[in-house]
PDB file of N, CA and C in Angstrom:
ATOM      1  N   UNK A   1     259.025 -39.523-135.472  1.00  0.00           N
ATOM      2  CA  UNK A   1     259.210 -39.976-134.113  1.00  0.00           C
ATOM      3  C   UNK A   1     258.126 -39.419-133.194  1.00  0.00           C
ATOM      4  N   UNK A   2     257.839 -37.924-133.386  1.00  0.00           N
ATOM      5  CA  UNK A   2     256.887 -37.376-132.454  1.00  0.00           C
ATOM      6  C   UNK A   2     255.161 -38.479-132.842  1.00  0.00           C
ATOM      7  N   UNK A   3     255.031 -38.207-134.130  1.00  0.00           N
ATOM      8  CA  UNK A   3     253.990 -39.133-133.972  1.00  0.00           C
ATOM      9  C   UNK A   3     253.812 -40.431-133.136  1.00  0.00           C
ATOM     10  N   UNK A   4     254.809 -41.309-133.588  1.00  0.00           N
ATOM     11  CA  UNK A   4     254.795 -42.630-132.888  1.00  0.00           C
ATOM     12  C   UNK A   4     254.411 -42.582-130.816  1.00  0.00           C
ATOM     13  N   UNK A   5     255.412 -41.729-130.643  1.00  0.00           N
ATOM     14  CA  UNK A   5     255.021 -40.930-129.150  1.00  0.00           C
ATOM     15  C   UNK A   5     253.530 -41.071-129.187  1.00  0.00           C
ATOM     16  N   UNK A   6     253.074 -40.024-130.112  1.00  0.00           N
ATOM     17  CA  UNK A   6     251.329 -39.634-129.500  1.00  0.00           C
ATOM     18  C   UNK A   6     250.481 -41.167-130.086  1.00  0.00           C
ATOM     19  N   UNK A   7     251.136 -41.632-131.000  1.00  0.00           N
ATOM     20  CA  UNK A   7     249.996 -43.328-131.139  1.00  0.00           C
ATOM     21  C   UNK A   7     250.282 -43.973-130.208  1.00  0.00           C
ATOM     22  N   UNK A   8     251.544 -44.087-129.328  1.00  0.00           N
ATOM     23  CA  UNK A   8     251.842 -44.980-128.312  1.00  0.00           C
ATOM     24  C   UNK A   8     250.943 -44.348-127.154  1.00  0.00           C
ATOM     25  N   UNK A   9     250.546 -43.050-126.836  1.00  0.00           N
ATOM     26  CA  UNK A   9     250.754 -42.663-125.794  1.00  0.00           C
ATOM     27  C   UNK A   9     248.722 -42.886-125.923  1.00  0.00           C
ATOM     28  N   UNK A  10     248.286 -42.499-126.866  1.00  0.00           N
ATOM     29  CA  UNK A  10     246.933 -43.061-127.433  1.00  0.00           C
ATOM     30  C   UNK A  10     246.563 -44.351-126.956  1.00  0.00           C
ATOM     31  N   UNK A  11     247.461 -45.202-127.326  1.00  0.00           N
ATOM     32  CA  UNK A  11     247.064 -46.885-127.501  1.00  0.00           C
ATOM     33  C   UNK A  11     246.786 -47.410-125.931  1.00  0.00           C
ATOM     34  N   UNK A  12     248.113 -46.519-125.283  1.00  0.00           N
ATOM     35  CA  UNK A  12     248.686 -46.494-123.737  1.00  0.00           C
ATOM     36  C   UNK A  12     246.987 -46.331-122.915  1.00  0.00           C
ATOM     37  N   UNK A  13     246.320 -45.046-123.393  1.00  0.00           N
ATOM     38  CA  UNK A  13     245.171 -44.768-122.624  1.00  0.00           C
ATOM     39  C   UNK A  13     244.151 -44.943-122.961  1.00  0.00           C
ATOM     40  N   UNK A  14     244.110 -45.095-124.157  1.00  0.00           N
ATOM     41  CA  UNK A  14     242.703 -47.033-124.735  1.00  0.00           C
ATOM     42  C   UNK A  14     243.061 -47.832-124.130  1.00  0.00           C
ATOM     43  N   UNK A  15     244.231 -48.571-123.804  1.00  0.00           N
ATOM     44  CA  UNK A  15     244.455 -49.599-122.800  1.00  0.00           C
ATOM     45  C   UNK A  15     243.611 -49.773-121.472  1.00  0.00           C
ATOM     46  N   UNK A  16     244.240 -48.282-120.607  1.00  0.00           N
ATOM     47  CA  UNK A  16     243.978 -48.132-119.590  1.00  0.00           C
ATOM     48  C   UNK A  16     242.232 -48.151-119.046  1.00  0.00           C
ATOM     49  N   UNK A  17     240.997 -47.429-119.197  1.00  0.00           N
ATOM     50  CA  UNK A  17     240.274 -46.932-120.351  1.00  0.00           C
ATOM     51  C   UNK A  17     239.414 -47.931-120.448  1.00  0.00           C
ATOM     52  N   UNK A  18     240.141 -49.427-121.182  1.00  0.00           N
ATOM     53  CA  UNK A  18     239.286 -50.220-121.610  1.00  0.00           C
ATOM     54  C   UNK A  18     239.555 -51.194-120.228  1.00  0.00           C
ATOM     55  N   UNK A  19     240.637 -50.916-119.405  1.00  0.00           N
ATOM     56  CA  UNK A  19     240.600 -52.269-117.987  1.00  0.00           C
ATOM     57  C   UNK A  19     240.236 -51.237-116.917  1.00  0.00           C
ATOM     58  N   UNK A  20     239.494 -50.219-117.080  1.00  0.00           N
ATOM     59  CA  UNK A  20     238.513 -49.809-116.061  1.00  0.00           C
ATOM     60  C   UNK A  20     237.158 -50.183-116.337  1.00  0.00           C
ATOM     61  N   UNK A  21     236.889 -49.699-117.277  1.00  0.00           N
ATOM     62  CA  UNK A  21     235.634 -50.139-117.834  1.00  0.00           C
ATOM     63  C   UNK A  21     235.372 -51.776-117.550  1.00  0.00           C
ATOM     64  N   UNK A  22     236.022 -52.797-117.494  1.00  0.00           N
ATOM     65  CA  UNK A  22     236.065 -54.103-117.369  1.00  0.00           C
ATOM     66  C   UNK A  22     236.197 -54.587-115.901  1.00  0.00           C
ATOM     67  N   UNK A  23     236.868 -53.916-114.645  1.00  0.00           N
ATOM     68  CA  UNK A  23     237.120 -53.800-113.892  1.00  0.00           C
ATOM     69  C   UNK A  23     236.682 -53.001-112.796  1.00  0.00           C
ATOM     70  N   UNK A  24     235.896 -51.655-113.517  1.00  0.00           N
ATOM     71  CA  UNK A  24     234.624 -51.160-112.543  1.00  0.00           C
ATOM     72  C   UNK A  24     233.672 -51.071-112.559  1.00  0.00           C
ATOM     73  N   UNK A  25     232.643 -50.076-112.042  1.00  0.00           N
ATOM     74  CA  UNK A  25     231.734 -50.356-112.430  1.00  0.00           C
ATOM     75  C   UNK A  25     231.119 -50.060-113.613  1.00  0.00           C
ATOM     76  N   UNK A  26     230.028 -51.124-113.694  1.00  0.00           N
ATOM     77  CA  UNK A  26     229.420 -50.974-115.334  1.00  0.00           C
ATOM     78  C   UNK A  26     229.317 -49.990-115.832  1.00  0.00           C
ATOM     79  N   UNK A  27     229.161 -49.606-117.543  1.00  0.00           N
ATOM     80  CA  UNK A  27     228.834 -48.036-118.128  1.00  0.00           C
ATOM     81  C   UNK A  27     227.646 -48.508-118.607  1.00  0.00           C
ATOM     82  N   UNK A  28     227.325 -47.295-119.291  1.00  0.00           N
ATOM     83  CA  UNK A  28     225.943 -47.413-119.556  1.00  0.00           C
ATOM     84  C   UNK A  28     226.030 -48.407-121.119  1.00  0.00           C
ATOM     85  N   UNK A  29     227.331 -47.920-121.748  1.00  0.00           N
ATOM     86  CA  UNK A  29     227.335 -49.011-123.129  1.00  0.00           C
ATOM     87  C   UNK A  29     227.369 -50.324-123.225  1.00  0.00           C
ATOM     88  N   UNK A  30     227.597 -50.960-121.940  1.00  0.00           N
ATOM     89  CA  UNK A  30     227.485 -52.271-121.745  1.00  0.00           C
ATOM     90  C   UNK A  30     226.427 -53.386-120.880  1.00  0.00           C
ATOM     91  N   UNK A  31     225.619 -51.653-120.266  1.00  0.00           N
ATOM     92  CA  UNK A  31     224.286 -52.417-120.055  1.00  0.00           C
ATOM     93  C   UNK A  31     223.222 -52.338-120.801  1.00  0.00           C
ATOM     94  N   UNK A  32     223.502 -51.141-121.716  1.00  0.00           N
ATOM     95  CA  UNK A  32     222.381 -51.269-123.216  1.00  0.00           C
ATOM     96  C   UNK A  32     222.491 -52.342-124.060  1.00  0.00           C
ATOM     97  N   UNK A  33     224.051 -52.929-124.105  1.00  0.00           N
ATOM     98  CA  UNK A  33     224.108 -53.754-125.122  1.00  0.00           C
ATOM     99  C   UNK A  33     224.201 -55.087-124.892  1.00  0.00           C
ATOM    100  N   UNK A  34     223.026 -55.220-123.390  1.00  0.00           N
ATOM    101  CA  UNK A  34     222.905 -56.496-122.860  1.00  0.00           C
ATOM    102  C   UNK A  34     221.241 -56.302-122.761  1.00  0.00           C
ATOM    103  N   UNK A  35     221.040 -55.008-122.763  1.00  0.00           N
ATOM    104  CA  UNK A  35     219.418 -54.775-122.287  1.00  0.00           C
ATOM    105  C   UNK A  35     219.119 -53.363-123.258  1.00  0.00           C
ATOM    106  N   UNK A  36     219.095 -53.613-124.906  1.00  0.00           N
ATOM    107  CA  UNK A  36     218.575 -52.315-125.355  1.00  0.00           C
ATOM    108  C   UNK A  36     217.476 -51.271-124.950  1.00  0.00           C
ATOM    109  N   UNK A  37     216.913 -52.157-124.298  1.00  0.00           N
ATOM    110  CA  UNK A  37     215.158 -51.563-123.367  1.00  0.00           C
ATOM    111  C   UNK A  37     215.648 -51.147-121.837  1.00  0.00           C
ATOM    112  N   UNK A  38     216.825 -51.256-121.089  1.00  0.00           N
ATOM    113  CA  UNK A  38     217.075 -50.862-120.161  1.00  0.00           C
ATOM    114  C   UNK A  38     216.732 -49.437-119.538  1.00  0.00           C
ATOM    115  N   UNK A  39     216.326 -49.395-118.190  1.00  0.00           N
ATOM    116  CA  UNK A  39     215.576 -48.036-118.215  1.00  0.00           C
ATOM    117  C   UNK A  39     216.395 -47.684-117.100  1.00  0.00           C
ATOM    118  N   UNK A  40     218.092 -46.604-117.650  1.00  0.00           N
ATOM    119  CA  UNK A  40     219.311 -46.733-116.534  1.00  0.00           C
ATOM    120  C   UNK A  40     219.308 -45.005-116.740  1.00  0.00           C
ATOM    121  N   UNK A  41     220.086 -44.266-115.935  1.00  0.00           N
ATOM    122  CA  UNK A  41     220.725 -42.949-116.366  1.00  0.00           C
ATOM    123  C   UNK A  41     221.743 -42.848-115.425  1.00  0.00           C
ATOM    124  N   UNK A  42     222.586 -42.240-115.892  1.00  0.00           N
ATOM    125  CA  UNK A  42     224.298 -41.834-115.103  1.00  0.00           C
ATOM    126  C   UNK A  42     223.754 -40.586-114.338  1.00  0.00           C
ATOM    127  N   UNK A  43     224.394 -40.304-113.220  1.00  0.00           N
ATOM    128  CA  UNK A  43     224.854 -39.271-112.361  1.00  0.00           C
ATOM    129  C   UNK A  43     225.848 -39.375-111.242  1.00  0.00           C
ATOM    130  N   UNK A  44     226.247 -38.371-111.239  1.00  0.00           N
ATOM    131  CA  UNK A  44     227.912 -38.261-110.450  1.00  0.00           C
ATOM    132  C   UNK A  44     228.801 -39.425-110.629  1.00  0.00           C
ATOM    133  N   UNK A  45     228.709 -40.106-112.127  1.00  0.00           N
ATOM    134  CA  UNK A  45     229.686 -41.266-112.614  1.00  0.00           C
ATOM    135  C   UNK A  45     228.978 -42.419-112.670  1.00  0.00           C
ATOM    136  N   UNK A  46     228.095 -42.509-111.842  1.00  0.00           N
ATOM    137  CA  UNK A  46     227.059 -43.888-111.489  1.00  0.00           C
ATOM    138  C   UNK A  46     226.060 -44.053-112.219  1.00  0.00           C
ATOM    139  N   UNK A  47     226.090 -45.544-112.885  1.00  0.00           N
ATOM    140  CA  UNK A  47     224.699 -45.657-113.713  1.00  0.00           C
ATOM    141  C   UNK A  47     223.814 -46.524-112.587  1.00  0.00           C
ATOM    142  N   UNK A  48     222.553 -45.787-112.943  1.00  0.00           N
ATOM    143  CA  UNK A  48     221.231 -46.232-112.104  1.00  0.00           C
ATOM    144  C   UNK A  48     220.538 -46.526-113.307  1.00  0.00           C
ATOM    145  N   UNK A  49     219.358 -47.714-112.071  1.00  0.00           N
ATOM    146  CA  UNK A  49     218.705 -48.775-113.138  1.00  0.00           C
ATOM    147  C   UNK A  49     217.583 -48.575-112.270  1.00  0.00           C
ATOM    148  N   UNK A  50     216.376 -48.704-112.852  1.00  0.00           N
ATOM    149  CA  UNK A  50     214.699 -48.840-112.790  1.00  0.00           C
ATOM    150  C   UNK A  50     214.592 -49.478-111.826  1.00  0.00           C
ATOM    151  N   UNK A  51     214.244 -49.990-110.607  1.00  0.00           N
ATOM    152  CA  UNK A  51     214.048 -50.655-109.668  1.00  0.00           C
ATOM    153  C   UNK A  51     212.545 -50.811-109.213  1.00  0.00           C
ATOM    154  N   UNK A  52     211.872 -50.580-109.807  1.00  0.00           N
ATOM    155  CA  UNK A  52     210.338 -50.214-109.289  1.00  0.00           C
ATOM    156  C   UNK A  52     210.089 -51.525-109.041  1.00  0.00           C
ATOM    157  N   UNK A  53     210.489 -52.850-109.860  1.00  0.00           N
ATOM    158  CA  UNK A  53     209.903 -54.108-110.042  1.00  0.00           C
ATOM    159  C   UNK A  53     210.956 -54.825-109.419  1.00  0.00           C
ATOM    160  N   UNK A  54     211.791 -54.123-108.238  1.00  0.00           N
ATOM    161  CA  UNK A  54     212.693 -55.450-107.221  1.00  0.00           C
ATOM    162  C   UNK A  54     212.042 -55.265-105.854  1.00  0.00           C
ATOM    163  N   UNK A  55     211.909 -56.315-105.476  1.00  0.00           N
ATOM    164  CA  UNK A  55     210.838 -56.679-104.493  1.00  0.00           C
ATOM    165  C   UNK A  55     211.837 -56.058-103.064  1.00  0.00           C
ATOM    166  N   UNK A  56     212.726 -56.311-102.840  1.00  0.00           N
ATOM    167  CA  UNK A  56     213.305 -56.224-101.335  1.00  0.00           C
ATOM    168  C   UNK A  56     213.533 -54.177-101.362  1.00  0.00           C
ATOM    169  N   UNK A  57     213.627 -53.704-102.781  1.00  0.00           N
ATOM    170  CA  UNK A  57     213.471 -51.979-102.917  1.00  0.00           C
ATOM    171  C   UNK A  57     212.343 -51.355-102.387  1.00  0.00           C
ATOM    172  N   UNK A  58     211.057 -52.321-102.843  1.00  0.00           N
ATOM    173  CA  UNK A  58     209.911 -51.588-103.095  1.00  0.00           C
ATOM    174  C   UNK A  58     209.174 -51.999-101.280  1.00  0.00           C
ATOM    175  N   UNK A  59     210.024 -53.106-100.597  1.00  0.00           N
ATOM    176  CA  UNK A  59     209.585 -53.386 -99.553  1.00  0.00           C
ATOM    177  C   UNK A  59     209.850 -51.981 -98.127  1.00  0.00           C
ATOM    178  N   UNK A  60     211.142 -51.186 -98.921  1.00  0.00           N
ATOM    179  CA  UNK A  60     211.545 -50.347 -98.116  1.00  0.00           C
ATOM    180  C   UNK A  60     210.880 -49.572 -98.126  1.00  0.00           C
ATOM    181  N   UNK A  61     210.149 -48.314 -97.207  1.00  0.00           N
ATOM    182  CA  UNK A  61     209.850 -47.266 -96.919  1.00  0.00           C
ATOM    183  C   UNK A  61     211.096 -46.065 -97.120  1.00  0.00           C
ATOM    184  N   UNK A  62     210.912 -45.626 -98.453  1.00  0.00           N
ATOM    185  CA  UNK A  62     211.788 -44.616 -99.252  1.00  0.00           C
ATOM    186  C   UNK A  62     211.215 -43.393 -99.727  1.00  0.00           C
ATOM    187  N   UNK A  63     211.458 -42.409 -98.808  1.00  0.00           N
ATOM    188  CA  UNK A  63     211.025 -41.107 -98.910  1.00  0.00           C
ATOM    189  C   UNK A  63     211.900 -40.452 -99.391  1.00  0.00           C
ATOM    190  N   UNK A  64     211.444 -38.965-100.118  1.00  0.00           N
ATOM    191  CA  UNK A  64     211.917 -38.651-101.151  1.00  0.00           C
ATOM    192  C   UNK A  64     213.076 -37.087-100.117  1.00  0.00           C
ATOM    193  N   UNK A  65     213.852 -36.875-100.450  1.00  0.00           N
ATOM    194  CA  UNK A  65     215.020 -36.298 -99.863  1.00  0.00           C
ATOM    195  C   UNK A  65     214.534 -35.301-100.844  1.00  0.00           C
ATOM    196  N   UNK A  66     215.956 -34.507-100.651  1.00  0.00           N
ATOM    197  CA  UNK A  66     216.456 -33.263-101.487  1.00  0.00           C
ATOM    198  C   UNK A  66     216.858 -33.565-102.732  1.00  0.00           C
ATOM    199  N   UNK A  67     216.266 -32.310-103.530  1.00  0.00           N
ATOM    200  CA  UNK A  67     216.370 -32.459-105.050  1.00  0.00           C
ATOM    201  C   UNK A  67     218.051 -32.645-105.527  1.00  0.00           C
ATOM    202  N   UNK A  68     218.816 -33.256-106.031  1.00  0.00           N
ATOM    203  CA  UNK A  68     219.980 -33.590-106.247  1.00  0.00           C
ATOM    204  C   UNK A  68     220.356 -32.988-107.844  1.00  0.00           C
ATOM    205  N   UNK A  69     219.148 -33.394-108.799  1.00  0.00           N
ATOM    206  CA  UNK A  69     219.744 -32.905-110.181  1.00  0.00           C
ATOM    207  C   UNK A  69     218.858 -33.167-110.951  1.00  0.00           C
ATOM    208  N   UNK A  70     218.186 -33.299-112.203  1.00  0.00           N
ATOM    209  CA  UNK A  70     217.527 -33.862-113.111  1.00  0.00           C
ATOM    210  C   UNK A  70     218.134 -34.163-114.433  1.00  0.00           C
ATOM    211  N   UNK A  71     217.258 -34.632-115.352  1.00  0.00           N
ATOM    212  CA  UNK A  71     217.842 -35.600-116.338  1.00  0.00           C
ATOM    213  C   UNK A  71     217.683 -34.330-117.507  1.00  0.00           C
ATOM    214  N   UNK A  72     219.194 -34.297-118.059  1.00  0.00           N
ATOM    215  CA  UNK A  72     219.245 -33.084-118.957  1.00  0.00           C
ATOM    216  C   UNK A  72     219.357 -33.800-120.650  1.00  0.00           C
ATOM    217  N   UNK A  73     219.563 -34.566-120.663  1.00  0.00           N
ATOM    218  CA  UNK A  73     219.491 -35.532-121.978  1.00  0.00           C
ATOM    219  C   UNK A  73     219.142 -36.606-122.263  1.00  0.00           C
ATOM    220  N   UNK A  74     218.488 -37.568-123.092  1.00  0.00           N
ATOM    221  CA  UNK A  74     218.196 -38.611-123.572  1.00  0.00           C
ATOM    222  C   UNK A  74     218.739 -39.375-124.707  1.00  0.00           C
ATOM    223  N   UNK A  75     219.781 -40.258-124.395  1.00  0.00           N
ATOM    224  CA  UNK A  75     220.394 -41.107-125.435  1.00  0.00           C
ATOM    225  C   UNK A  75     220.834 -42.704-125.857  1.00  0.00           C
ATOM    226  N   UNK A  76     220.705 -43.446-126.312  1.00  0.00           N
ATOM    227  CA  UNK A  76     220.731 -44.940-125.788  1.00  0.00           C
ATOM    228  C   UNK A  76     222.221 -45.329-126.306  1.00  0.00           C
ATOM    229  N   UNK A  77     223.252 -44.180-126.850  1.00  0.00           N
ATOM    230  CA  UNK A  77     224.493 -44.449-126.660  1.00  0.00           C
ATOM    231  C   UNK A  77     225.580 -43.519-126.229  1.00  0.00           C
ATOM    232  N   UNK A  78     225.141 -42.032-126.126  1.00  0.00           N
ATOM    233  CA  UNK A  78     226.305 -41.314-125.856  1.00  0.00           C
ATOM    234  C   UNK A  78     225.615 -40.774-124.162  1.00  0.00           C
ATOM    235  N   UNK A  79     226.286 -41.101-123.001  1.00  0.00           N
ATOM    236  CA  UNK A  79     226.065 -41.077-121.757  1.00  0.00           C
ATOM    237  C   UNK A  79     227.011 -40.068-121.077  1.00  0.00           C
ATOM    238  N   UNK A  80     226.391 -39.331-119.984  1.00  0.00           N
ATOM    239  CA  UNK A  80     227.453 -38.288-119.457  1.00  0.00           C
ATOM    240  C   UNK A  80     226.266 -38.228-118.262  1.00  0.00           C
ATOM    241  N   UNK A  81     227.221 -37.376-117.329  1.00  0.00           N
ATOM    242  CA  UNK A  81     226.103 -37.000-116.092  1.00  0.00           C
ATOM    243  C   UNK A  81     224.517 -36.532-116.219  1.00  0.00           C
ATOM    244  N   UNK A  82     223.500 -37.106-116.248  1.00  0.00           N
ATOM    245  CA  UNK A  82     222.387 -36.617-116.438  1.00  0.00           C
ATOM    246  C   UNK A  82     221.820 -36.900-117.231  1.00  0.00           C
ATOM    247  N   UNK A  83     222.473 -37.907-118.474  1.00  0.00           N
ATOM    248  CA  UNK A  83     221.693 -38.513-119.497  1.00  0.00           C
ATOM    249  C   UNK A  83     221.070 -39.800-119.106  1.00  0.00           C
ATOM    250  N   UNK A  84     219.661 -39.983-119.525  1.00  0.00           N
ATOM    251  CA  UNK A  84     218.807 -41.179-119.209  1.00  0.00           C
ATOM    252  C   UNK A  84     218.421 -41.811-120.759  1.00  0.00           C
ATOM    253  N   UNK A  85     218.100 -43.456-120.540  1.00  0.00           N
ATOM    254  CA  UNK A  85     218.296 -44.171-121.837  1.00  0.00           C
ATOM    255  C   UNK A  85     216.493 -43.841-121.888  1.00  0.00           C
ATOM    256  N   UNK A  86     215.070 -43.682-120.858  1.00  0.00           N
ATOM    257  CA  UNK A  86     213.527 -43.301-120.950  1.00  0.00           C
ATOM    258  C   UNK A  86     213.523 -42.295-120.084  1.00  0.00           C
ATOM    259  N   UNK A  87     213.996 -42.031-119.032  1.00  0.00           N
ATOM    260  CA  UNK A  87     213.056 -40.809-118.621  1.00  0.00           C
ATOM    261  C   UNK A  87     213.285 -39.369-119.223  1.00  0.00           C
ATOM    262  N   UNK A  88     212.229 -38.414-119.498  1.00  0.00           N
ATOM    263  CA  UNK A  88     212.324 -38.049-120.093  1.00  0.00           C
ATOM    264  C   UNK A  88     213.541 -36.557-119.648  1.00  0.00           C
ATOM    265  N   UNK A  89     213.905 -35.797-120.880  1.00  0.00           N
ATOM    266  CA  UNK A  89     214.398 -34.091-120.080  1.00  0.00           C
ATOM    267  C   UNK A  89     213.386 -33.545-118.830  1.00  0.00           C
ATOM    268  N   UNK A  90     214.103 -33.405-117.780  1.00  0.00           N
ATOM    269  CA  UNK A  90     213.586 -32.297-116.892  1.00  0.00           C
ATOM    270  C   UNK A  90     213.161 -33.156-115.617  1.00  0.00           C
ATOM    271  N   UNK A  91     213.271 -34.589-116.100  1.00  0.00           N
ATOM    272  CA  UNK A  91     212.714 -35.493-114.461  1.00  0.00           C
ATOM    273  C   UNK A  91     213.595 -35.121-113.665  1.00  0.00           C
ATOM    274  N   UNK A  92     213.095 -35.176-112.679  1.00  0.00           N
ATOM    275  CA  UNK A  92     213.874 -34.369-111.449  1.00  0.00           C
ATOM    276  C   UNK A  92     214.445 -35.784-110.703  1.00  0.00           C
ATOM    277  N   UNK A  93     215.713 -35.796-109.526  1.00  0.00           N
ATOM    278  CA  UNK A  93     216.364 -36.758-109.148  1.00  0.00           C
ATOM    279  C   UNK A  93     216.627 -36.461-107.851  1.00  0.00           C
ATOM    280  N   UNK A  94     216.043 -37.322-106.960  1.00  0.00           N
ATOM    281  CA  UNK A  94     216.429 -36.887-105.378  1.00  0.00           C
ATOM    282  C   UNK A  94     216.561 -37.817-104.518  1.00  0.00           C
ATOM    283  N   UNK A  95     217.616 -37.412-103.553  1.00  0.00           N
ATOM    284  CA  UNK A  95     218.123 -38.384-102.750  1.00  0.00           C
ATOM    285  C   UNK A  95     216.984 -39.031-101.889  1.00  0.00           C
ATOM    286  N   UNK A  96     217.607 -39.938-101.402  1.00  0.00           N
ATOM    287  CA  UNK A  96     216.182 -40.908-100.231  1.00  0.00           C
ATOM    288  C   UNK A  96     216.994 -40.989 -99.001  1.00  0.00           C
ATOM    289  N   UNK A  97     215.782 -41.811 -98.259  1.00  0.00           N
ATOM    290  CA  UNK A  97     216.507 -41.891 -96.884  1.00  0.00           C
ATOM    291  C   UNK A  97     217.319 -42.863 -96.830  1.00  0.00           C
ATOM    292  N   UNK A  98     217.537 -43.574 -97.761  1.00  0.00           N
ATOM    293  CA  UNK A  98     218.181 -44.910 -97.825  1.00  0.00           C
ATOM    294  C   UNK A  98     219.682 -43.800 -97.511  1.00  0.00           C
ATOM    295  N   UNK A  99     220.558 -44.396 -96.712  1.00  0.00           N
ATOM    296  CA  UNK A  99     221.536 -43.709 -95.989  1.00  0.00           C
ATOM    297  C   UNK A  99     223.053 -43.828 -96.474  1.00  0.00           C
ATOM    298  N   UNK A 100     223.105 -45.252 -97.399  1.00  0.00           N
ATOM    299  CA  UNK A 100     224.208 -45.108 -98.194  1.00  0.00           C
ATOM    300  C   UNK A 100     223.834 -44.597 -99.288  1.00  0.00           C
ATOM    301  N   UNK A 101     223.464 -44.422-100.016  1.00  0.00           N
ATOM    302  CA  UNK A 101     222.936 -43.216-101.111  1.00  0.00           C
ATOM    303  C   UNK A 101     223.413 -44.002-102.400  1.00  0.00           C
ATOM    304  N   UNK A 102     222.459 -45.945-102.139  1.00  0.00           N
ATOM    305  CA  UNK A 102     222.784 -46.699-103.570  1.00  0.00           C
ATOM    306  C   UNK A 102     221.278 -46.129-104.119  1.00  0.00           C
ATOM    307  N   UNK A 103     220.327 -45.640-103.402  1.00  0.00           N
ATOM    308  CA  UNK A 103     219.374 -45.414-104.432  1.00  0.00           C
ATOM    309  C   UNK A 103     218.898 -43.835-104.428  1.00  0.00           C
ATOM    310  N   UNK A 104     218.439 -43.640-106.305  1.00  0.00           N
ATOM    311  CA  UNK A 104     217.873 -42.330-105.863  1.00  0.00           C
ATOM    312  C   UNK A 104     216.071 -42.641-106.426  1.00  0.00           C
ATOM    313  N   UNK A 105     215.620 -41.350-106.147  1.00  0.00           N
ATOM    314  CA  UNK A 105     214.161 -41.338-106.563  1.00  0.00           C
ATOM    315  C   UNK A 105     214.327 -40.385-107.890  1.00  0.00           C
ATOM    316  N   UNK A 106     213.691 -41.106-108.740  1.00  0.00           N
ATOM    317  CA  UNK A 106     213.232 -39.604-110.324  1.00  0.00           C
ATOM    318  C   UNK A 106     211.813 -39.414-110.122  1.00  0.00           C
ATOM    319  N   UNK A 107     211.218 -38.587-110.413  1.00  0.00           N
ATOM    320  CA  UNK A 107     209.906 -38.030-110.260  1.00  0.00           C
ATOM    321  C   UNK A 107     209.537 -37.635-111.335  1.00  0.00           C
ATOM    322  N   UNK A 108     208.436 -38.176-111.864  1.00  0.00           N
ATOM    323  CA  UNK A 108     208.007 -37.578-113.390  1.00  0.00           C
ATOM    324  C   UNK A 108     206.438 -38.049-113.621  1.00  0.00           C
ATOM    325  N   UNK A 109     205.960 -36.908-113.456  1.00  0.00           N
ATOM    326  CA  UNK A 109     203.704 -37.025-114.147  1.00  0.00           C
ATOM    327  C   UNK A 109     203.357 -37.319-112.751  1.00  0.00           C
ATOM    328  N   UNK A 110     204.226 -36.884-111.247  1.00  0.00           N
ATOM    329  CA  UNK A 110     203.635 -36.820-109.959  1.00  0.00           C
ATOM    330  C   UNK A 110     203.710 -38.289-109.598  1.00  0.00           C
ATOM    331  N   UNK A 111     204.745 -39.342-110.629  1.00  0.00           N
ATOM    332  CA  UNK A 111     204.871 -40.804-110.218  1.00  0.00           C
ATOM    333  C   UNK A 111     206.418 -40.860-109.333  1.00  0.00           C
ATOM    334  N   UNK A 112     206.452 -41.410-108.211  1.00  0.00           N
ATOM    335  CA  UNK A 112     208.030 -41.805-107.556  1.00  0.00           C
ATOM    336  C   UNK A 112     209.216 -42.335-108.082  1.00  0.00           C
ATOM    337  N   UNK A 113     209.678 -43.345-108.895  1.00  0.00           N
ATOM    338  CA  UNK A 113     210.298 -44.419-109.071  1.00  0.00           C
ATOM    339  C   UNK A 113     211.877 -44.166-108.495  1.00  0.00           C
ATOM    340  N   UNK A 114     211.641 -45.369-107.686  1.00  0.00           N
ATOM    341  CA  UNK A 114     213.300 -45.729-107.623  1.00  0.00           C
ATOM    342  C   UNK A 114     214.276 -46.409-108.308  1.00  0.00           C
ATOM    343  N   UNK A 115     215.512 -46.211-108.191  1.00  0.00           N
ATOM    344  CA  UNK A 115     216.333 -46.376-108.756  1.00  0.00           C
ATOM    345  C   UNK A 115     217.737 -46.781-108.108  1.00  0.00           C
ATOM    346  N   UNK A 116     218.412 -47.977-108.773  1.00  0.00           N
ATOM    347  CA  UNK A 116     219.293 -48.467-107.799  1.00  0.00           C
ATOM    348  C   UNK A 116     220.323 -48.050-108.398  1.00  0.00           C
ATOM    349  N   UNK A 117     221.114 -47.637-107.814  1.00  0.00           N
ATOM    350  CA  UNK A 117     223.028 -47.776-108.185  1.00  0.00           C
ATOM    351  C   UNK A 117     223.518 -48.633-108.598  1.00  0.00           C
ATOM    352  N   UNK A 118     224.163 -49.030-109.832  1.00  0.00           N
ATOM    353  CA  UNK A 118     225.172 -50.485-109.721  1.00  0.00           C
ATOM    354  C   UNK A 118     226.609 -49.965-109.522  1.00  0.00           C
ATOM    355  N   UNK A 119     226.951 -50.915-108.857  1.00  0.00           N
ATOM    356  CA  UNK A 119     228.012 -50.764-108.159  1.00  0.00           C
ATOM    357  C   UNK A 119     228.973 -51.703-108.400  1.00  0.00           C
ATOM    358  N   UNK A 120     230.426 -52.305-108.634  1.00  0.00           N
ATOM    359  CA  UNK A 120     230.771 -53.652-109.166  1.00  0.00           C
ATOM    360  C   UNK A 120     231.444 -53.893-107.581  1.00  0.00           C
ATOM    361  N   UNK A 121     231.387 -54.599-107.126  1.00  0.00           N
ATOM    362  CA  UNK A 121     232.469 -55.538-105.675  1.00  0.00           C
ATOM    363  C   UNK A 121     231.361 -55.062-104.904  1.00  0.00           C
TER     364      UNK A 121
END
C-alpha cells in the first residue's frame, strides 16, 4: 500500500511538472530540441536567447549595468541557473538599462552581446 502512495504521489508531480513546462515559460529542453544550435542560458529560472541578430534589440542603446552573475556550466541538456548551451565558463552577465530587465548583456573576448528573456503571455 505504502508503495502505491509514493507511485501515485510520483505520477501526481510528473503530472504537475509536465503542465508547467507546457504552460510556462519555455525550458531550455524544448528550445534545444527545436534549435540544437541555439545560443540560450538560464538564470534566475529564465532562459535567454542570443539576440545580437534582432533588429528592434540592436536598434536600442543598451549599456551595460551591474555585474549580475556569470555562466558556471556548459551543457546542451542538463540546465540549471548559470548553465549556457555556447558561451563559454566564466562569461560574465549584466544587467542593462533596458528597465524591465527582459534583457541581459554576457561579455566575453571584450565582445557585448545581448540577450533576450523568453517569456510565455
Amino acid at each position: 500500500m505504502e508503495v502505491l502512495k509514493k507511485y501515485s504521489l510520483l505520477i501526481f508531480f510528473s503530472l504537475i511538472i509536465s503542465a508547467c513546462s507546457q504552460n510556462g515559460n519555455p525550458n531550455p529542453k524544448e528550445i534545444l530540441s527545436e534549435n540544437p544550435q541555439a545560443d540560450i542560458f538560464q538564470f534566475n529560472g529564465i532562459v535567454y536567447i542570443n539576440a545580437s541578430d534582432v533588429d528592434w534589440i540592436m536598434e536600442q542603446e543598451l549599456k551595460k549595468g551591474e555585474l549580475i552573475g556569470e555562466i558556471k556550466n556548459v551543457s546542451s541538456s542538463i540546465f540549471k541557473d548559470g548553465t549556457a548551451s555556447v558561451l563559454p565558463v566564466g562569461t560574465k552577465l549584466y544587467n542593462t538599462n533596458n528597465l524591465n530587465g527582459d534583457i541581459i548583456i554576457a561579455e566575453y573576448k571584450d565582445k557585448l552581446i545581448p540577450y533576450l528573456g523568453l517569456y510565455e503571455g
